[in-house]
C-alpha atoms as a PDB file:
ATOM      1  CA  UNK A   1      11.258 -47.315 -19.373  1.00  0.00           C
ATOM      2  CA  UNK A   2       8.207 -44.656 -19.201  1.00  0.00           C
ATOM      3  CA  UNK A   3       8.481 -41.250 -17.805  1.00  0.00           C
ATOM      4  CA  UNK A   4       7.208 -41.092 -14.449  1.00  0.00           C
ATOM      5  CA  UNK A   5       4.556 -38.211 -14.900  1.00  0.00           C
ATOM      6  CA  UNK A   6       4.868 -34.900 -13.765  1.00  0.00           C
ATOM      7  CA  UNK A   7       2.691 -33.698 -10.553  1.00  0.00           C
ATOM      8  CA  UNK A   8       2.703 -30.758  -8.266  1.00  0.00           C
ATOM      9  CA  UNK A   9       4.885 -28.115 -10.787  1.00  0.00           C
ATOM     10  CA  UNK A  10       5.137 -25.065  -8.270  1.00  0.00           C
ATOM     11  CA  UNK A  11       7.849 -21.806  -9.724  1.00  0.00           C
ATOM     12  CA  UNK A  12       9.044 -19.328  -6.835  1.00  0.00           C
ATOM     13  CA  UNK A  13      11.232 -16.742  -6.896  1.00  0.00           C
ATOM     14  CA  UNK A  14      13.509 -14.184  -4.832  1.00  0.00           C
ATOM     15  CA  UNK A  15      11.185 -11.219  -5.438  1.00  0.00           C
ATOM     16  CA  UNK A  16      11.006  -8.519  -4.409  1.00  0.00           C
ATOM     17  CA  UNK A  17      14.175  -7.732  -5.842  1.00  0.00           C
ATOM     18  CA  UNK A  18      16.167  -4.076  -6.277  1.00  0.00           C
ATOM     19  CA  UNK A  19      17.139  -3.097 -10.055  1.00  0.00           C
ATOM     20  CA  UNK A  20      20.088  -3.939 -10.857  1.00  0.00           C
ATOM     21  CA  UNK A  21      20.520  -7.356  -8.341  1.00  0.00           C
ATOM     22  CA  UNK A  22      19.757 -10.875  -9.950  1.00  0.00           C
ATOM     23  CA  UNK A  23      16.181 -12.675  -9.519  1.00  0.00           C
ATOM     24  CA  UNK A  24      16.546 -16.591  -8.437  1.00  0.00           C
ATOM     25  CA  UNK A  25      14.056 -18.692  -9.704  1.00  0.00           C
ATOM     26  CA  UNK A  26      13.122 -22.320  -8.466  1.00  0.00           C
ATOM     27  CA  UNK A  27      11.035 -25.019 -10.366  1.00  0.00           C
ATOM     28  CA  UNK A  28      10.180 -28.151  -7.973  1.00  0.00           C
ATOM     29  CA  UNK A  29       8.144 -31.117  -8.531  1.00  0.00           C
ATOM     30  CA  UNK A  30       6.213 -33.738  -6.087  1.00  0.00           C
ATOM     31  CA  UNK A  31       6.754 -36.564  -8.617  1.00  0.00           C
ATOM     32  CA  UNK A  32       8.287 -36.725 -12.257  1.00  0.00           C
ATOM     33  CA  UNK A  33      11.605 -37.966 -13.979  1.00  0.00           C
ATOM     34  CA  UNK A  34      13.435 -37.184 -16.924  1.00  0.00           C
ATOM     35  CA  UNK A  35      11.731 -33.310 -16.678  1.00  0.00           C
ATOM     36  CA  UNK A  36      13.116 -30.529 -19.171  1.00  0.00           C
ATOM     37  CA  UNK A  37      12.322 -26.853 -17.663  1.00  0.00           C
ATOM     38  CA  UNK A  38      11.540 -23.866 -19.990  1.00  0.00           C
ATOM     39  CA  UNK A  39      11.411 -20.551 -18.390  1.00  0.00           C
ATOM     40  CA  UNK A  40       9.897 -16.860 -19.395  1.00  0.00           C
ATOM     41  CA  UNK A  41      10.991 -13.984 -17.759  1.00  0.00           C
ATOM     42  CA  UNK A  42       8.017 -12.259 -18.630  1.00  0.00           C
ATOM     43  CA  UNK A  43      10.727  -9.872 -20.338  1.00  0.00           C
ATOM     44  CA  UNK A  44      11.322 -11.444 -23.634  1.00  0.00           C
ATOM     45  CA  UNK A  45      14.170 -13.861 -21.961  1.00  0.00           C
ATOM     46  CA  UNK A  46      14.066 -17.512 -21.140  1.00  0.00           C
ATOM     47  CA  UNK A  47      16.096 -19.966 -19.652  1.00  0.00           C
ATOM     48  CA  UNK A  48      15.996 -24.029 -19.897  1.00  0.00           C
ATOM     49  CA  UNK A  49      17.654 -24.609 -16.188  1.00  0.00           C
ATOM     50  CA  UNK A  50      15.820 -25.725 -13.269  1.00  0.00           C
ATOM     51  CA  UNK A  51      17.162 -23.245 -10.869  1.00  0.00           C
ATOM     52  CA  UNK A  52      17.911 -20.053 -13.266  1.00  0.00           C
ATOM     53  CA  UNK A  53      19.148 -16.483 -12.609  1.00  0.00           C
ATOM     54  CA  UNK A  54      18.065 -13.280 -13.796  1.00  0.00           C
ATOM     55  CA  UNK A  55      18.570  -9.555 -14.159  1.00  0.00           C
ATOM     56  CA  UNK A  56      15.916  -7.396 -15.152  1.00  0.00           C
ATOM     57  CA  UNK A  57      16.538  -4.505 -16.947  1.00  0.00           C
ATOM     58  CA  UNK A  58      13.746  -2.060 -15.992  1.00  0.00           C
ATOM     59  CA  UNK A  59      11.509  -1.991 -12.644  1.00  0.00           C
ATOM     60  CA  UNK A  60       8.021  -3.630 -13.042  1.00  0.00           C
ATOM     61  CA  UNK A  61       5.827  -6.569 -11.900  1.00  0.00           C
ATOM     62  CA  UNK A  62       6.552  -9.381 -14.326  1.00  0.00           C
ATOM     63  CA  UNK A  63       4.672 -13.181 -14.362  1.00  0.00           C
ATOM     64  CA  UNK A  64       7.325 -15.567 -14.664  1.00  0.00           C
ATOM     65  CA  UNK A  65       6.632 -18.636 -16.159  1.00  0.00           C
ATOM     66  CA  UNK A  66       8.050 -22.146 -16.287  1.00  0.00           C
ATOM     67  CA  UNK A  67       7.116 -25.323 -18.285  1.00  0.00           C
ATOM     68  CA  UNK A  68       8.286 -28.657 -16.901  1.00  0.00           C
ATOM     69  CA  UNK A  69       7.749 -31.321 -19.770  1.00  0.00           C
ATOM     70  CA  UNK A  70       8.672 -34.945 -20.262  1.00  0.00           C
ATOM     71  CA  UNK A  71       7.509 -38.029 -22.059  1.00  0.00           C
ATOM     72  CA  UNK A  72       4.372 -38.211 -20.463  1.00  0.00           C
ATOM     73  CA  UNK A  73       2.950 -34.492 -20.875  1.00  0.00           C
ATOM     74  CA  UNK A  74       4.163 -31.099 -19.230  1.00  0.00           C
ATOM     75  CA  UNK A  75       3.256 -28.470 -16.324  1.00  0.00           C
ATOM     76  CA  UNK A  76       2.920 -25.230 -15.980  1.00  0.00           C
ATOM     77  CA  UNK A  77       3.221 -22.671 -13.159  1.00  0.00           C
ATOM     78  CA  UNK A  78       3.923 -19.073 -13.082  1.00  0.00           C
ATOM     79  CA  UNK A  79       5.583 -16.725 -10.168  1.00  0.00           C
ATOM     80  CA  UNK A  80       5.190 -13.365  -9.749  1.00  0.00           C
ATOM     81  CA  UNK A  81       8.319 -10.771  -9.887  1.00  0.00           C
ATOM     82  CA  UNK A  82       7.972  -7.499  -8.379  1.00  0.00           C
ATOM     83  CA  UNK A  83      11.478  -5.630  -9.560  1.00  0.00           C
ATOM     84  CA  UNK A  84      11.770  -2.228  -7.669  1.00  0.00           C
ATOM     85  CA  UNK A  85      13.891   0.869  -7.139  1.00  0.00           C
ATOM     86  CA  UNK A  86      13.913  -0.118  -3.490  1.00  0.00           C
ATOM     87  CA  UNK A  87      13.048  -2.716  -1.486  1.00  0.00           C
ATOM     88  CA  UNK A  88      12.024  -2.102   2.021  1.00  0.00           C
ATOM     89  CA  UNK A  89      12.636  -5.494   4.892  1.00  0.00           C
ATOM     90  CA  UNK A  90       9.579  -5.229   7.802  1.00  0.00           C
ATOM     91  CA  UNK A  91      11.010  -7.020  11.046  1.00  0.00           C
ATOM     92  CA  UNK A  92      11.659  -7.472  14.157  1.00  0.00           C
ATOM     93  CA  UNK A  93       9.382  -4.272  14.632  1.00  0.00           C
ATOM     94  CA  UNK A  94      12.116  -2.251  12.153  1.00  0.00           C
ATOM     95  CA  UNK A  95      11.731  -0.705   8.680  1.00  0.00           C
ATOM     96  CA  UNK A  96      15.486  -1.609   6.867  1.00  0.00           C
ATOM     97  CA  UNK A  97      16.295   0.877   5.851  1.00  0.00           C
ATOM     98  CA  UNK A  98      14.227   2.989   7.501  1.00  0.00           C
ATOM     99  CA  UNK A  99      15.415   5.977   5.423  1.00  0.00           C
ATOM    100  CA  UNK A 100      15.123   5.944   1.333  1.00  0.00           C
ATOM    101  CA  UNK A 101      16.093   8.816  -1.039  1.00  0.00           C
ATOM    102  CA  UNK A 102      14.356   7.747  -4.597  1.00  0.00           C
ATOM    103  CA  UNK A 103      13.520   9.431  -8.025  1.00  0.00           C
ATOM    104  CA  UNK A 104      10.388  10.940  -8.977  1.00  0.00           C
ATOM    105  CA  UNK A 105       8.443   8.192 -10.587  1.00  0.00           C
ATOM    106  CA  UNK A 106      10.344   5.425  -8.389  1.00  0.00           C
ATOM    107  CA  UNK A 107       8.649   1.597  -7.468  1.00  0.00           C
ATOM    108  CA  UNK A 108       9.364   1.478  -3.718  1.00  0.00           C
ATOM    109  CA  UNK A 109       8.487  -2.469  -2.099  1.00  0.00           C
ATOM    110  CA  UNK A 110       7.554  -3.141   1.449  1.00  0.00           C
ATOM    111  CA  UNK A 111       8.818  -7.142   2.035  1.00  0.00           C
ATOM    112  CA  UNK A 112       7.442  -8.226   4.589  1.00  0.00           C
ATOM    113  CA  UNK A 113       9.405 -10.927   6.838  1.00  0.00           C
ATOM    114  CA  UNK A 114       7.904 -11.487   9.815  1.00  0.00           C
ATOM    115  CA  UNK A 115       5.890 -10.343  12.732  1.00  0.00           C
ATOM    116  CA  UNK A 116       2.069  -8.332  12.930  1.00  0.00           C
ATOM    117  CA  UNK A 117       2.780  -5.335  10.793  1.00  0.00           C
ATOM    118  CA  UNK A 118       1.752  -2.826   7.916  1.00  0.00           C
ATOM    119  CA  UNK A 119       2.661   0.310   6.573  1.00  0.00           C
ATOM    120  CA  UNK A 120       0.717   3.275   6.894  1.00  0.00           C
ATOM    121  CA  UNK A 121       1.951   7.364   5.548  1.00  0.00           C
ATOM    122  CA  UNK A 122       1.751  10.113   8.535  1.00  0.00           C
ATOM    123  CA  UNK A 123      -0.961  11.511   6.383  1.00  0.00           C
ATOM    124  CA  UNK A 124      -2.842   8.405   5.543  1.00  0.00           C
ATOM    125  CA  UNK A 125      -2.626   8.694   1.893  1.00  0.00           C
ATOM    126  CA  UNK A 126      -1.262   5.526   1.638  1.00  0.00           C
ATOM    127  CA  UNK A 127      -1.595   2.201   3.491  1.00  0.00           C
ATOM    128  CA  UNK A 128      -0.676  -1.519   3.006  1.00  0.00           C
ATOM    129  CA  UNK A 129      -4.336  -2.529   4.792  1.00  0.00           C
ATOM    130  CA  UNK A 130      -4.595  -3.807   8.483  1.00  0.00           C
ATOM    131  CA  UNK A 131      -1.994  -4.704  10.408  1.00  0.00           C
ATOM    132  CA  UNK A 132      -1.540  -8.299   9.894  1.00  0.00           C
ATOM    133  CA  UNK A 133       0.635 -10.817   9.585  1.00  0.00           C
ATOM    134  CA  UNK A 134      -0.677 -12.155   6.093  1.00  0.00           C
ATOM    135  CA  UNK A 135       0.499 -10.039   3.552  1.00  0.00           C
ATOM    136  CA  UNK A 136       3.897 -10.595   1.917  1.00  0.00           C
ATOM    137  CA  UNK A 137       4.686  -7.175  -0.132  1.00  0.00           C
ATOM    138  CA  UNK A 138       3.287  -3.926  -0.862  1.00  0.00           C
ATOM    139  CA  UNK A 139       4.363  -1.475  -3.894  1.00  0.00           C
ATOM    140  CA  UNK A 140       4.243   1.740  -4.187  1.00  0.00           C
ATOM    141  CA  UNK A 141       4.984   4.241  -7.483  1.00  0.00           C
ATOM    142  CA  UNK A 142       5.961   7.853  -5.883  1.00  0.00           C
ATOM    143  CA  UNK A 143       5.978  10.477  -8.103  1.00  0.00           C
ATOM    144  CA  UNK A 144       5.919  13.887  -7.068  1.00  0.00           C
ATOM    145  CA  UNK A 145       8.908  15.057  -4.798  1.00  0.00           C
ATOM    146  CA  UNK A 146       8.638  15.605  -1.261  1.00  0.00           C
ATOM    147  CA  UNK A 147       9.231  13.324   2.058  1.00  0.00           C
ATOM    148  CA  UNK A 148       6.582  10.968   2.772  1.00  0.00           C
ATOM    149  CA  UNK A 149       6.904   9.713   6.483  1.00  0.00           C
ATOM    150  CA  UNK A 150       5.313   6.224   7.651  1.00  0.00           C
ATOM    151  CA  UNK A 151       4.657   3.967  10.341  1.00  0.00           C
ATOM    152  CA  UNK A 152       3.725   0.596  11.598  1.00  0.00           C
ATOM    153  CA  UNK A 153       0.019   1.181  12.980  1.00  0.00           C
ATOM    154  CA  UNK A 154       0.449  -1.684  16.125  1.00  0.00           C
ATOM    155  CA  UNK A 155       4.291  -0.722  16.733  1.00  0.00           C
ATOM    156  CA  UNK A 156       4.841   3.239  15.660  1.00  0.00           C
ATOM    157  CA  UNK A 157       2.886   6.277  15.242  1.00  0.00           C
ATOM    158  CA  UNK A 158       3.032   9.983  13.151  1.00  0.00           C
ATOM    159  CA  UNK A 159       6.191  11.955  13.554  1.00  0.00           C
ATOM    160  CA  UNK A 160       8.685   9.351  13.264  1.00  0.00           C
ATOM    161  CA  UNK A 161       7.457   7.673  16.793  1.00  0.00           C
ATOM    162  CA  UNK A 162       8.585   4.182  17.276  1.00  0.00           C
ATOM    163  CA  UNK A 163       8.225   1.689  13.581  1.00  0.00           C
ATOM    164  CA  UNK A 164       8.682   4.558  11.475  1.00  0.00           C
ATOM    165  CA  UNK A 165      10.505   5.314   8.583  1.00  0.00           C
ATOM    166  CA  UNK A 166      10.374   8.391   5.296  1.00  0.00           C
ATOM    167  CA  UNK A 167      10.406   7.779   1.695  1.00  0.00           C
ATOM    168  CA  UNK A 168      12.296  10.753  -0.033  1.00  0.00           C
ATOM    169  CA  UNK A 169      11.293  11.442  -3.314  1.00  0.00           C
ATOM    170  CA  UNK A 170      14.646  13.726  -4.812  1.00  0.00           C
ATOM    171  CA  UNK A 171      13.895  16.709  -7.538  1.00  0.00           C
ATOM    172  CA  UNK A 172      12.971  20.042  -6.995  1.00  0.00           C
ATOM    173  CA  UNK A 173      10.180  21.376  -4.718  1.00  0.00           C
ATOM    174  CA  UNK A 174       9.586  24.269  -2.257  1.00  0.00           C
ATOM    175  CA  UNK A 175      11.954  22.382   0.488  1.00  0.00           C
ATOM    176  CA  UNK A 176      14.973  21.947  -2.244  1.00  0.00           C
ATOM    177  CA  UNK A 177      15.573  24.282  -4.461  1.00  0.00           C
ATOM    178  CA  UNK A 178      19.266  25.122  -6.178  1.00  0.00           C
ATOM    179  CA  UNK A 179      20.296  28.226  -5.566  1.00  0.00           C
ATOM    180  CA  UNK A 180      22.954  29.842  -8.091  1.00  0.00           C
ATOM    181  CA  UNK A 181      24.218  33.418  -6.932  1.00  0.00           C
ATOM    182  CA  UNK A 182      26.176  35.556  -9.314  1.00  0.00           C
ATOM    183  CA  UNK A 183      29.993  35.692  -8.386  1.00  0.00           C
ATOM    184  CA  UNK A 184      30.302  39.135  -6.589  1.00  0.00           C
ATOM    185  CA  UNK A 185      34.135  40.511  -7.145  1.00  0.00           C
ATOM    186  CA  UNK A 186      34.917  43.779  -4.976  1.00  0.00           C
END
């Protein structure tokens, strides 16, 4: 019997994902038997399932890959991975959570679910575009310390008014410094 051949290889994956919490992966087909799957990471590790799991050890936007080969000839298609220090859910007119404490130098992800939105800083120094209901993710790298306030531009406004939420970048900076006094005995 001859391989039916492969047709319509698509790869998705759970991304955005935090550090530290496992990526799923997906390989489907619209036609094809007898199909072995070969997957890159884009980190230097593979897997031969269909349906694998992964862990990334470092944040980062990584092109998964995955091969789907039988006796007639193989497929490829690629997903990308967007592994952050936090991921931020847009919907139902809500940033969850709408409160994030990070590191200097931190990957922060917008995912959006549903609904017209985007994300936009009090200060407009940065912005995810229009507010739309098109785009899927933004990313973010902050790396100086401070609080950096933002809004949805159709459902919030500046000041924490309405879809609003801060990014909190920890480390030290006029607003949080240590203090050490000397012990004092009398």
């Amino acid at each position: 019997s001859t391989d039916t051949p492969i047709s319509g290889l698509a790869a998705t994956s759970s991304s955005p994902t935090e550090l530290g919490q496992v990526t799923s992966f997906n390989a489907t087909v619209t036609a094809g038997d007898n199909i072995s799957y070969a997957w890159n990471f884009g980190d230097g590790n593979s897997s031969t399932s269909q349906s694998p799991n992964h862990t990334y050890a470092a944040t980062g936007i990584y092109t998964a890959t995955v091969t789907a080969t039988n006796g007639q000839g193989g497929q490829l298609a690629s997903t990308t991975v967007i592994v952050a220090n936090k991921v931020i859910e847009v919907r139902n007119n809500t940033f969850s959570p709408t409160d994030v404490t990070v590191n200097p130098g931190a990957l922060v992800v917008w995912k959006r679910i549903e609904g017209f939105h985007n994300v936009r800083a009090d200060d407009g120094s940065f912005t995810s575009g229009p507010v739309s209901d098109t785009w899927s993710t933004y990313a973010r790298t902050f790396s100086s310390p401070g609080e950096y306030p933002y809004y949805c531009e159709a459902h919030g406004n500046a000041g924490g008014i309405g879809m609003s939420g801060i990014i909190r970048v920890s480390g030290s900076s006029s607003s949080s410094k240590n203090l050490y006094l000397p012990n004092v005995r009398k």
